[in-house]
C-alpha atoms as a PDB file:
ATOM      1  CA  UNK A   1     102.612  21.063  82.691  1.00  0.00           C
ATOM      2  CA  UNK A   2     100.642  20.145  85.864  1.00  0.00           C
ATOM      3  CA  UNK A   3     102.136  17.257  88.238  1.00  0.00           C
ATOM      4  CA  UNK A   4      98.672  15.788  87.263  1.00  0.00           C
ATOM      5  CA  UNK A   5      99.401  15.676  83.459  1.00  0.00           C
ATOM      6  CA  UNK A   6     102.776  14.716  83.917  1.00  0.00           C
ATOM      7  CA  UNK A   7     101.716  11.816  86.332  1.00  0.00           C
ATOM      8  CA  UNK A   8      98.893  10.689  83.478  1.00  0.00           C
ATOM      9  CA  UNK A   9     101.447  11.001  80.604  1.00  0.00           C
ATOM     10  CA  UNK A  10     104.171   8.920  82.567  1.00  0.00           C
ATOM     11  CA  UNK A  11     101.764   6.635  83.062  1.00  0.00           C
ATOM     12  CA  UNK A  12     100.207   6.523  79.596  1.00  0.00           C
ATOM     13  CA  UNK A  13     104.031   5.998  78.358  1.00  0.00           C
ATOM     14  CA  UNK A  14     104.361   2.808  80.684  1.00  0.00           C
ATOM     15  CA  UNK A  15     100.901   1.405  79.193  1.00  0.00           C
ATOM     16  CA  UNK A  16     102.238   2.130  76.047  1.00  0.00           C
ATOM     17  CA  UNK A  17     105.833   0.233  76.732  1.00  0.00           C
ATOM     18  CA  UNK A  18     103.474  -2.432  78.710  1.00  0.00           C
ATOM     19  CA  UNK A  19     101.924  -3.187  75.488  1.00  0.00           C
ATOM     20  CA  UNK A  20     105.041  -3.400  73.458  1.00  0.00           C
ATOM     21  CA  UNK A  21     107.011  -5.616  75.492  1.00  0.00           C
ATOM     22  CA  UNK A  22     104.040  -7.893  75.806  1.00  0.00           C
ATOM     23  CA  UNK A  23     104.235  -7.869  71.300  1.00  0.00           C
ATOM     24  CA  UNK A  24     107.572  -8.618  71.113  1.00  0.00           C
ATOM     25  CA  UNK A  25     107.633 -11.320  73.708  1.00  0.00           C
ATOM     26  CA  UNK A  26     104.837 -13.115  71.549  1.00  0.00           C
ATOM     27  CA  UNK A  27     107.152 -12.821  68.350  1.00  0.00           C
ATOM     28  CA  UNK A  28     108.754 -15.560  67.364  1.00  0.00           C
ATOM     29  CA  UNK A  29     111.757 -13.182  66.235  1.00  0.00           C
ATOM     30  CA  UNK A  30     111.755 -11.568  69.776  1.00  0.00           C
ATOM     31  CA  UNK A  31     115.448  -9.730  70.133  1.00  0.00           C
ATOM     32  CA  UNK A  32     115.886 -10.385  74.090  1.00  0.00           C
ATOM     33  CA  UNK A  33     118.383  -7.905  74.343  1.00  0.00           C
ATOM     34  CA  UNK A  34     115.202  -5.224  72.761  1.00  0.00           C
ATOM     35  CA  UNK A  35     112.987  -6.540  75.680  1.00  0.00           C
ATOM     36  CA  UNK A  36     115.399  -6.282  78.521  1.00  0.00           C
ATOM     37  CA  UNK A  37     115.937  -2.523  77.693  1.00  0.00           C
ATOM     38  CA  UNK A  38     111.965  -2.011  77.196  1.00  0.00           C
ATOM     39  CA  UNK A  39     111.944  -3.950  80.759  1.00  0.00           C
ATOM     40  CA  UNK A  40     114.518  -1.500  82.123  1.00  0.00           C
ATOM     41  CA  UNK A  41     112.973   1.868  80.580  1.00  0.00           C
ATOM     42  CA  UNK A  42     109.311   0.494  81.997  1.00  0.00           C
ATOM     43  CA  UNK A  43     110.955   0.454  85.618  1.00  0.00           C
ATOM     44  CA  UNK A  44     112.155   3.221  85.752  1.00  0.00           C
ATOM     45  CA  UNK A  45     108.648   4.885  84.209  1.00  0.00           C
ATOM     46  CA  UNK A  46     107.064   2.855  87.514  1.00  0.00           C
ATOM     47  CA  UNK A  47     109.816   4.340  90.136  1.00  0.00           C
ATOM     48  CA  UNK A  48     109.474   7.824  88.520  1.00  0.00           C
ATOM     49  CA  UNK A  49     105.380   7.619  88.932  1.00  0.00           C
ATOM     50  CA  UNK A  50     105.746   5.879  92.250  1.00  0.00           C
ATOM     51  CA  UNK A  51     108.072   8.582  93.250  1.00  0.00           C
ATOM     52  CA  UNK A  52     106.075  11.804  92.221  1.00  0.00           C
ATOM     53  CA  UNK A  53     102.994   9.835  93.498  1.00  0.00           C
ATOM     54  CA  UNK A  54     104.535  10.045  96.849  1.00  0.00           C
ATOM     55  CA  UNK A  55     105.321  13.908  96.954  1.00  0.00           C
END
């Protein structure tokens, strides 16, 4: 895998986790503890892209 494609896939994940996090903050049912750990696993997407971005 290129640094390219990993760089697009990293960022297609954090779309991806965007998109959820936004769904399950609109539920009515939202489990906060769910969200926070979406939250976290989003960061650290960002800092990883931000990171090989950088290199």
């Amino acid at each position: 895998m290129t640094m390219s494609s990993h760089l697009q896939e990293l960022r297609r994940k954090h779309s991806a986790l965007a998109e959820k996090v936004e769904a399950a903050q609109r539920s009515p049912s939202a489990d906060e503890l769910a969200i926070g750990e979406m939250k976290k696993q989003k960061l650290r997407l960002k800092e990883e892209i931000e990171r090989l971005s950088q290199n």
